[in-house]
N, C-alpha and C. Protein backbone atom coordinates (compact mmCIF):
# COMPACT_ATOMS: atom_id res chain seq x y z
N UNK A 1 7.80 10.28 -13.59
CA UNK A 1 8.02 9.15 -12.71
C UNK A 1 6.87 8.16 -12.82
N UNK A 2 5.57 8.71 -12.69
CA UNK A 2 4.29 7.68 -12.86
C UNK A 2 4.32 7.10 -14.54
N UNK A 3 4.67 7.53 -15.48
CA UNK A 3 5.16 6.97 -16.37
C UNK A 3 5.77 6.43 -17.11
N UNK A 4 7.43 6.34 -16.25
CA UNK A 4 8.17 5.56 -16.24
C UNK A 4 7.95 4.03 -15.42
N UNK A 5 7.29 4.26 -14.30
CA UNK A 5 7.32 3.26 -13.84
C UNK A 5 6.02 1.83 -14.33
N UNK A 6 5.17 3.07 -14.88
CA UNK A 6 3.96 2.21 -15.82
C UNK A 6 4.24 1.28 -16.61
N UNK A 7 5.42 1.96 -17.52
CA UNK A 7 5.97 1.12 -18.35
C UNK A 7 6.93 0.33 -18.18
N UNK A 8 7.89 0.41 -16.79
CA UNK A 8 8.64 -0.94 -16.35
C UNK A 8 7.45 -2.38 -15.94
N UNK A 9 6.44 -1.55 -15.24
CA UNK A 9 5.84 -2.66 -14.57
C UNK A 9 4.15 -3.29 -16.16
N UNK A 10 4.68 -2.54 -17.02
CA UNK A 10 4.05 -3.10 -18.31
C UNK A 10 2.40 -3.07 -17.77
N UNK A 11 1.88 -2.18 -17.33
CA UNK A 11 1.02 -1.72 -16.70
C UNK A 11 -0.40 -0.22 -17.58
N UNK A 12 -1.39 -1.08 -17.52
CA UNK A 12 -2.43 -0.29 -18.88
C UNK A 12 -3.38 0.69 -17.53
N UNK A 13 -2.96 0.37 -16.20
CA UNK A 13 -3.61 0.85 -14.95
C UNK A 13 -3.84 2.64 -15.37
N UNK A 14 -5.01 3.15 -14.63
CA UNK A 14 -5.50 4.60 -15.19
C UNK A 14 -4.95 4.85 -13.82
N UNK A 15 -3.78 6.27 -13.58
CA UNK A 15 -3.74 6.74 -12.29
C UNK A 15 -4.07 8.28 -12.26
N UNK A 16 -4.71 8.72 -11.42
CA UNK A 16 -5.22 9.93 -11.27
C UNK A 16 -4.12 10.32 -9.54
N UNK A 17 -4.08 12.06 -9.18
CA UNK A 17 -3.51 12.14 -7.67
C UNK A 17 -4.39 13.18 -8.09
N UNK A 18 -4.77 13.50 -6.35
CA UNK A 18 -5.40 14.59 -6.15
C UNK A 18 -4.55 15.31 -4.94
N UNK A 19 -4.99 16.55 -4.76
CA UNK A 19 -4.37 17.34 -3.38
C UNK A 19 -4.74 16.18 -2.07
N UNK A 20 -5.60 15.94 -2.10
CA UNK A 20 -6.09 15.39 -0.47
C UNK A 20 -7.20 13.57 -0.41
N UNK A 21 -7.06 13.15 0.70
CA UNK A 21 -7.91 11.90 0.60
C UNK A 21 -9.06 12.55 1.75
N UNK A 22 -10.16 11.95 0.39
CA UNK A 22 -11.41 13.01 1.00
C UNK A 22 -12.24 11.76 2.45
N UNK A 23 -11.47 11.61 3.25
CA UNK A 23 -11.80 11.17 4.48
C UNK A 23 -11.04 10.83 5.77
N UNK A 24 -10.91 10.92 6.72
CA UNK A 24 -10.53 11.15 8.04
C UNK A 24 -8.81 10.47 8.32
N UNK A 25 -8.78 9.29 7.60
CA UNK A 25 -7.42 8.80 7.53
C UNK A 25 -6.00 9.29 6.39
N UNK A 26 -5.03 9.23 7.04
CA UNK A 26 -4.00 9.59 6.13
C UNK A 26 -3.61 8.34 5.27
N UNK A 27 -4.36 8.39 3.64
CA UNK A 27 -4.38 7.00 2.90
C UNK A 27 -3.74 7.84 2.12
N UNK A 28 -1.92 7.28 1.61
CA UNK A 28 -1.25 8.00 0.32
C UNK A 28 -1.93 7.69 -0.94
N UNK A 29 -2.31 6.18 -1.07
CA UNK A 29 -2.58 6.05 -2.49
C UNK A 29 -3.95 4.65 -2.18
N UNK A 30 -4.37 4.43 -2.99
CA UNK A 30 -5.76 3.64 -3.39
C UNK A 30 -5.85 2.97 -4.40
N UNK A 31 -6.19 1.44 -4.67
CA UNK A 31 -6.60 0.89 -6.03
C UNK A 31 -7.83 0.45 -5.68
N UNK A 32 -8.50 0.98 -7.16
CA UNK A 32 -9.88 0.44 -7.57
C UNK A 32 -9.65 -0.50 -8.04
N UNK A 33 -10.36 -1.84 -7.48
CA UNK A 33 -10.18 -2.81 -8.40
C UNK A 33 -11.06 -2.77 -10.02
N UNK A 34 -12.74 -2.53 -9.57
CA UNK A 34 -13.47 -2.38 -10.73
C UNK A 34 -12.77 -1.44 -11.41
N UNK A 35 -12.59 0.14 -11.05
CA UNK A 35 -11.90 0.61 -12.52
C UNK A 35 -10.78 0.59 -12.65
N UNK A 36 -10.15 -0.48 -12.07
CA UNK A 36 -8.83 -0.29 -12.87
C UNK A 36 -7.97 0.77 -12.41
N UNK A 37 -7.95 1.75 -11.32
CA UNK A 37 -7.24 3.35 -11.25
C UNK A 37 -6.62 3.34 -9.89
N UNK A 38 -5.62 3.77 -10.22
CA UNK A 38 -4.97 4.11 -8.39
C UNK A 38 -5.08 5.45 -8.59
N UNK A 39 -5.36 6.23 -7.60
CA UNK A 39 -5.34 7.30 -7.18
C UNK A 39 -4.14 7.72 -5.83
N UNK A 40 -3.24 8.74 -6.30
CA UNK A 40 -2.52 8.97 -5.31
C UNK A 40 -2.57 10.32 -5.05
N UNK A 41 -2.66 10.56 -3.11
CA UNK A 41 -2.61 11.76 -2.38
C UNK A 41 -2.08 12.32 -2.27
N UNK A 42 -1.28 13.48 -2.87
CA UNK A 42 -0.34 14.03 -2.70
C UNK A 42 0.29 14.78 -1.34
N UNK A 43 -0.83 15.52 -0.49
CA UNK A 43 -0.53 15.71 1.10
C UNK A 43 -0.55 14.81 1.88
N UNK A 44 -1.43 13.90 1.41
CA UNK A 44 -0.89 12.68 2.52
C UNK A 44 0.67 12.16 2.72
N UNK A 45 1.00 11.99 0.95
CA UNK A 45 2.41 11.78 0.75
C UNK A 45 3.09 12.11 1.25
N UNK A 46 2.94 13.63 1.40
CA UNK A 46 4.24 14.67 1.58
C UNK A 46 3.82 14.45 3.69
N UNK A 47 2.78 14.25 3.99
CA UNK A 47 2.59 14.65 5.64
C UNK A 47 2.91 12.92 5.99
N UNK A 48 2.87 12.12 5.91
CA UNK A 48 3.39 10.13 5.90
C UNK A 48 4.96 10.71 5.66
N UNK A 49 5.85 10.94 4.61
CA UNK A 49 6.70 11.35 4.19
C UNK A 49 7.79 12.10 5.30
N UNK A 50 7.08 13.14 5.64
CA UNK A 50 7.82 14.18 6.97
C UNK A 50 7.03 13.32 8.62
N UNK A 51 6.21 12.80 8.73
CA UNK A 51 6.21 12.07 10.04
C UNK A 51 7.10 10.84 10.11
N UNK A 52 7.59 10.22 9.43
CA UNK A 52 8.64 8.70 8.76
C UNK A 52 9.44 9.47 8.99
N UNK A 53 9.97 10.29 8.35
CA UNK A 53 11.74 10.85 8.50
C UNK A 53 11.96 12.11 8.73
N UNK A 54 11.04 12.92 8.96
CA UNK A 54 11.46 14.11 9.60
C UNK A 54 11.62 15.40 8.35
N UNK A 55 11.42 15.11 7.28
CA UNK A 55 11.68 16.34 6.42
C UNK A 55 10.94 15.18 5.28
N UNK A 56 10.76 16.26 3.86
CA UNK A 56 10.48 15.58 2.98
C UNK A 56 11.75 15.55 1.78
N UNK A 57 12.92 15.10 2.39
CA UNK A 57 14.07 14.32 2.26
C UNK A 57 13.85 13.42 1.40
N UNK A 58 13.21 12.72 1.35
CA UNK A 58 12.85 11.65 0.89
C UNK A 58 11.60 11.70 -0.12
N UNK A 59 11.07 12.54 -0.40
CA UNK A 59 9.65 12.54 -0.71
C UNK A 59 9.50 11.74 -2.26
N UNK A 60 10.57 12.50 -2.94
CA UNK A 60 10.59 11.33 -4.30
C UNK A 60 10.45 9.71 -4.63
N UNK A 61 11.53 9.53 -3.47
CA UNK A 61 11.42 8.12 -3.00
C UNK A 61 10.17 7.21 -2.46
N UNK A 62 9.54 8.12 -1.59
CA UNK A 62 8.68 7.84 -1.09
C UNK A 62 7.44 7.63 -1.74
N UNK A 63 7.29 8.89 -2.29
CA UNK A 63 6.16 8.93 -3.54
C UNK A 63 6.17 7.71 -4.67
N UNK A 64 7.64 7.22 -5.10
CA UNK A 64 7.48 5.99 -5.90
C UNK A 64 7.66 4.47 -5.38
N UNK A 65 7.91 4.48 -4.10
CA UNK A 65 7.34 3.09 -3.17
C UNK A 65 5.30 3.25 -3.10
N UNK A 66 4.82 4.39 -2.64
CA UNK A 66 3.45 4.24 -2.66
C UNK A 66 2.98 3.72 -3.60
N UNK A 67 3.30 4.71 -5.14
CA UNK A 67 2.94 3.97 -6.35
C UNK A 67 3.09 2.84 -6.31
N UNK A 68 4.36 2.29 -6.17
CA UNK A 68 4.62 1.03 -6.72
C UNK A 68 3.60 -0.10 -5.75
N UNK A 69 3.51 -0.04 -4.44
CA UNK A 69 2.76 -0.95 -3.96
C UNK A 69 1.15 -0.49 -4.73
N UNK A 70 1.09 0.50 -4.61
CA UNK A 70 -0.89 0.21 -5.55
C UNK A 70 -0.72 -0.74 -6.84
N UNK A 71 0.69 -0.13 -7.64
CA UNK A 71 0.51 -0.86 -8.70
C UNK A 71 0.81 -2.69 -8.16
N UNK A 72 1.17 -2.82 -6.71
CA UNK A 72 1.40 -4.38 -6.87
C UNK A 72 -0.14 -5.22 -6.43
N UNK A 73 -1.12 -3.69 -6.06
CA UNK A 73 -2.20 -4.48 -6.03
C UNK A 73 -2.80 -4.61 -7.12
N UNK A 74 -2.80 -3.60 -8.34
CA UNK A 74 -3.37 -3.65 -9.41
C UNK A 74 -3.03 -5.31 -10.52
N UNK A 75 -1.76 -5.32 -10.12
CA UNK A 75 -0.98 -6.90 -11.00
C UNK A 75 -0.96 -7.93 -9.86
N UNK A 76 -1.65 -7.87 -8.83
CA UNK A 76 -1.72 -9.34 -7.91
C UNK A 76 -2.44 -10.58 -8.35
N UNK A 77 -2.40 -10.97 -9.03
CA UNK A 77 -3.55 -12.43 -9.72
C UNK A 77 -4.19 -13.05 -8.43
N UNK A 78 -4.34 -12.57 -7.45
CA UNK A 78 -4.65 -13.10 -6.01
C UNK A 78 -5.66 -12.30 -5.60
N UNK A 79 -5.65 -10.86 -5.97
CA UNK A 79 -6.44 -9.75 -5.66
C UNK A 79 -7.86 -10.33 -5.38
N UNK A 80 -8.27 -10.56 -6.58
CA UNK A 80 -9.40 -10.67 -6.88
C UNK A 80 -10.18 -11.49 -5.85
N UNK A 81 -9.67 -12.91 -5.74
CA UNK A 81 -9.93 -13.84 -4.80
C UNK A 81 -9.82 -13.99 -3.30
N UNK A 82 -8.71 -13.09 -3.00
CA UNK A 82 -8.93 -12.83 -2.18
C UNK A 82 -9.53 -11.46 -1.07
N UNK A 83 -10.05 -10.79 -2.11
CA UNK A 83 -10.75 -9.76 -1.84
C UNK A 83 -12.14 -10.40 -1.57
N UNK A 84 -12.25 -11.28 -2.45
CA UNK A 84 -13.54 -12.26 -2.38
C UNK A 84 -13.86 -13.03 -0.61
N UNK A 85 -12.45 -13.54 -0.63
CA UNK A 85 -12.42 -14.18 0.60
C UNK A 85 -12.90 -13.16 2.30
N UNK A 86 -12.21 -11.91 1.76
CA UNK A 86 -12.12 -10.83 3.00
C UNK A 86 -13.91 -10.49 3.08
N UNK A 87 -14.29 -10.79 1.89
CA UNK A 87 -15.98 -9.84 1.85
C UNK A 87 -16.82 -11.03 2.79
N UNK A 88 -16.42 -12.53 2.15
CA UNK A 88 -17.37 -13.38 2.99
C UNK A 88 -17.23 -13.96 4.20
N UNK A 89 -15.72 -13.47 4.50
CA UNK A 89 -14.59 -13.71 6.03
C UNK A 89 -16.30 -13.11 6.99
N UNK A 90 -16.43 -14.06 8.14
CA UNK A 90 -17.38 -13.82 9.11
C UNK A 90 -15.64 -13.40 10.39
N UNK A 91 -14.84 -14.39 10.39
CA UNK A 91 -13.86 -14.75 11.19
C UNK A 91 -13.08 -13.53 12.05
N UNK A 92 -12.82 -12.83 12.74
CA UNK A 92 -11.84 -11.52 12.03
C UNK A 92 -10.64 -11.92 12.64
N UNK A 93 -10.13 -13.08 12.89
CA UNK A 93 -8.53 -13.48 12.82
C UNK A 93 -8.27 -14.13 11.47
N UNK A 94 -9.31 -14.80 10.93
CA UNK A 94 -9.09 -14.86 9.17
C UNK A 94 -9.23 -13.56 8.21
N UNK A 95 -10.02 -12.62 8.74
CA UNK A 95 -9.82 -10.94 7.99
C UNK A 95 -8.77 -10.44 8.37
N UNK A 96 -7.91 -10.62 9.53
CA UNK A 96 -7.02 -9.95 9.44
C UNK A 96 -5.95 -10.86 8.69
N UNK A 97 -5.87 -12.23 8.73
CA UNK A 97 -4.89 -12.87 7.78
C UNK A 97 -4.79 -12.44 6.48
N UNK A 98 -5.93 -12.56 5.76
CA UNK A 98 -6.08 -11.95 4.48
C UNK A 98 -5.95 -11.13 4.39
N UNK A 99 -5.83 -10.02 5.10
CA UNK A 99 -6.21 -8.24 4.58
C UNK A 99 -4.39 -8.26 5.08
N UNK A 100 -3.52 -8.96 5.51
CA UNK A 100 -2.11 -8.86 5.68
C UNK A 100 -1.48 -9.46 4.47
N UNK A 101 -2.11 -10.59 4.07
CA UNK A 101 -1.60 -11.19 2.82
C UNK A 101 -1.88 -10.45 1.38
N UNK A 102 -2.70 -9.62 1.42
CA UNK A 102 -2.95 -8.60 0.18
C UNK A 102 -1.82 -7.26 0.27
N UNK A 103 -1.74 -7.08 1.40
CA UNK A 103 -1.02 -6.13 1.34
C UNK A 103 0.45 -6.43 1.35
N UNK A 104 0.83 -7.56 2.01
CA UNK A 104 2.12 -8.56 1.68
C UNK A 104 2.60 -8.34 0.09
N UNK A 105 1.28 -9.13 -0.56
CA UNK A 105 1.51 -9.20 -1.72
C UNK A 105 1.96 -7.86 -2.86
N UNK A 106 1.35 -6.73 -2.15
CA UNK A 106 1.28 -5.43 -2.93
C UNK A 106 3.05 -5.76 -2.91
N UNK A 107 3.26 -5.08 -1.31
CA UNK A 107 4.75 -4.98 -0.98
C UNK A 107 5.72 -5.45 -1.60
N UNK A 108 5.07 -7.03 -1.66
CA UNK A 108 6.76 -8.01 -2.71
C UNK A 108 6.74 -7.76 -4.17
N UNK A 109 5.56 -7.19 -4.45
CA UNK A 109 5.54 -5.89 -6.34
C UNK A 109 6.41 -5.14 -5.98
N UNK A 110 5.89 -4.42 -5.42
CA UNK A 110 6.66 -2.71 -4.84
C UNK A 110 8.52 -3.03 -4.78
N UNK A 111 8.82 -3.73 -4.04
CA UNK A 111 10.13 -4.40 -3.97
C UNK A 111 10.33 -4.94 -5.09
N UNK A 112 10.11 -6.08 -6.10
CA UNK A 112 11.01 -6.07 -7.36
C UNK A 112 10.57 -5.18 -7.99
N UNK A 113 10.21 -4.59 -8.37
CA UNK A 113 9.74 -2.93 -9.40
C UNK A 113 10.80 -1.95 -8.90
N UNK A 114 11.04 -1.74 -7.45
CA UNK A 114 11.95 -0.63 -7.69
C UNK A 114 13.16 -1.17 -6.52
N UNK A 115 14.14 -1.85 -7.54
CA UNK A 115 15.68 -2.55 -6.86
C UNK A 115 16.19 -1.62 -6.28
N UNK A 116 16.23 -0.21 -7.11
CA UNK A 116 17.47 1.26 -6.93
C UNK A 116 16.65 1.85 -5.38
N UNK A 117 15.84 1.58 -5.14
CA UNK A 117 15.10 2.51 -3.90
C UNK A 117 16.31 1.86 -3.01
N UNK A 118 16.75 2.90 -2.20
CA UNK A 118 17.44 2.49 -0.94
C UNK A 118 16.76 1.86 0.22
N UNK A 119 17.22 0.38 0.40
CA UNK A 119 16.53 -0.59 1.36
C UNK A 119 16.08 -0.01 2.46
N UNK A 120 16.72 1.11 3.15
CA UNK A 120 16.24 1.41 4.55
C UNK A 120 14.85 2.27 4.45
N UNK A 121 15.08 2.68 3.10
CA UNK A 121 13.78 3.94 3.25
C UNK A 121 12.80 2.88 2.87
N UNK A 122 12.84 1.77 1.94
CA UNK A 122 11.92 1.19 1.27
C UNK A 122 10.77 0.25 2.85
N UNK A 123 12.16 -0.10 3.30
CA UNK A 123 11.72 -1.14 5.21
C UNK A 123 10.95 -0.07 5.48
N UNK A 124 11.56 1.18 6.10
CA UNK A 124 11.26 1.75 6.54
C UNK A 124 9.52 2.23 6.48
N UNK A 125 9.00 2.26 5.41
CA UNK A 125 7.93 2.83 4.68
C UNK A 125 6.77 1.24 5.04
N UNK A 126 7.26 0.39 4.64
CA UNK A 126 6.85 -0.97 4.41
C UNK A 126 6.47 -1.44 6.13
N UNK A 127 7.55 -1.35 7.08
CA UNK A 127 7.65 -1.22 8.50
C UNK A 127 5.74 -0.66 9.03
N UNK A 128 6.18 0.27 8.73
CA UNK A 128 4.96 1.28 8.89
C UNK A 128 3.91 1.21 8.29
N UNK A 129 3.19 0.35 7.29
CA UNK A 129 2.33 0.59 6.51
C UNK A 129 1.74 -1.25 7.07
N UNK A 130 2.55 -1.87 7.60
CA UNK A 130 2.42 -3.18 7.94
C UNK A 130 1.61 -3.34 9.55
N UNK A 131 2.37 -1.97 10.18
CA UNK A 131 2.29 -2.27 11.66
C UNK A 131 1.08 -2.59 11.79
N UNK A 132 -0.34 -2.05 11.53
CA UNK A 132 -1.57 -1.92 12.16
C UNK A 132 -2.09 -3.49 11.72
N UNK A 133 -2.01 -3.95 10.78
CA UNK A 133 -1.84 -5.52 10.58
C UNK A 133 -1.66 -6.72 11.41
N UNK A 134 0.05 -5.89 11.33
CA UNK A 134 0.49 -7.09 12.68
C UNK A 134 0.08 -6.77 14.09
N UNK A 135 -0.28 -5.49 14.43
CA UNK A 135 -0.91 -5.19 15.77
C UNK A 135 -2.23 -6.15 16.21
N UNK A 136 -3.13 -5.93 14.69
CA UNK A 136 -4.41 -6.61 15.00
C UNK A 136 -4.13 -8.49 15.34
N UNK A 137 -2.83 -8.99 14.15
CA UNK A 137 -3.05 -9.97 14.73
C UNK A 137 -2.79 -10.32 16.21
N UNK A 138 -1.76 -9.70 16.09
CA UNK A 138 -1.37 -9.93 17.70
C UNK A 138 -2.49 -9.90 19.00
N UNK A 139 -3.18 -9.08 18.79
CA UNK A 139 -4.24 -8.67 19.21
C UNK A 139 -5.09 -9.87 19.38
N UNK A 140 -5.34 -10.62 18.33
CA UNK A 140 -6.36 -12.09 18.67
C UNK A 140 -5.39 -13.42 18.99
N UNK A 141 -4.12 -12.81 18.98
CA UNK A 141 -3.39 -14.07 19.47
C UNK A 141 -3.01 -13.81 21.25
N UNK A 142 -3.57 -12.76 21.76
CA UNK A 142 -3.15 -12.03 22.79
C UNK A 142 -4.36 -11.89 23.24
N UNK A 143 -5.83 -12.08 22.78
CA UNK A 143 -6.73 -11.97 23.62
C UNK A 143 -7.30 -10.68 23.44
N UNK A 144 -6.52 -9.65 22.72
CA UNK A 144 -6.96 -8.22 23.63
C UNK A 144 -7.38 -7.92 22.30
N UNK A 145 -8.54 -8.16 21.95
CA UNK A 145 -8.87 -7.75 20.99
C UNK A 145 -10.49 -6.69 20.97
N UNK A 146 -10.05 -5.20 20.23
CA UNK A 146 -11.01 -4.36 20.86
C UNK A 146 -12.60 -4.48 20.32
């Protein structure tokens, strides 16, 4: 599957998975920008996977939406710049704009790369990986910001 999809998305990206993400949050997958590598979690996968829908029903599916959004950060021509923007952001209603628009951007990869994923699981996944985003903005448009 990670090699099929390498080669739809015409992609020279190095991906490594390991059993676990060696720190406190449940992160499925990761891109380095300097090297070039996504790394994907495989228990995170499978534990994101069964808290979303209740079994790992889905886990195949699931496992190649994660990929596919790292790989839409790896091919974003925006990445770069605006990773730039997030480092010198003092603002944090402009960090959270940007750090929504990178991950926007992953998402609308992830979506044309894989048409056949069934829309509800794909929302579904996307839903969830968005919320803490839109929470924060809301958050400085609401005042209540922690």
């Amino acid at each position: 599957m990670i090699e099929k999809l390498l080669q739809r998305a015409h992609s020279n990206v190095h991906v490594l998975t390991q059993e676990h993400f060696p720190g406190d949050r449940s992160v499925g997958g990761k891109f380095g920008m300097n090297s070039r590598t996504i790394t994907l979690y495989i228990h995170e996968i499978e534990e994101q996977c069964t808290e979303l829908f209740g079994s790992l029903q889905y886990i195949e599916q699931y496992f190649q939406i994660i990929f596919a959004h790292e790989l839409g950060h790896a091919h974003d021509p925006m990445l770069e710049m605006l990773a730039d923007e997030l480092e010198r952001c003092s603002d944090s209603l402009q960090s959270a704009r940007i750090s929504l628009r990178i991950e926007e951007n992953a998402w609308e990869y992830a979506r044309d790369l894989l048409p056949e994923v069934e829309p509800f699981i794909f929302q579904t996944i996307l839903d969830r990986s968005l919320e803490a985003y839109y929470d924060a903005l809301t958050a400085h448009q609401t005042g209540n910001i922690a």
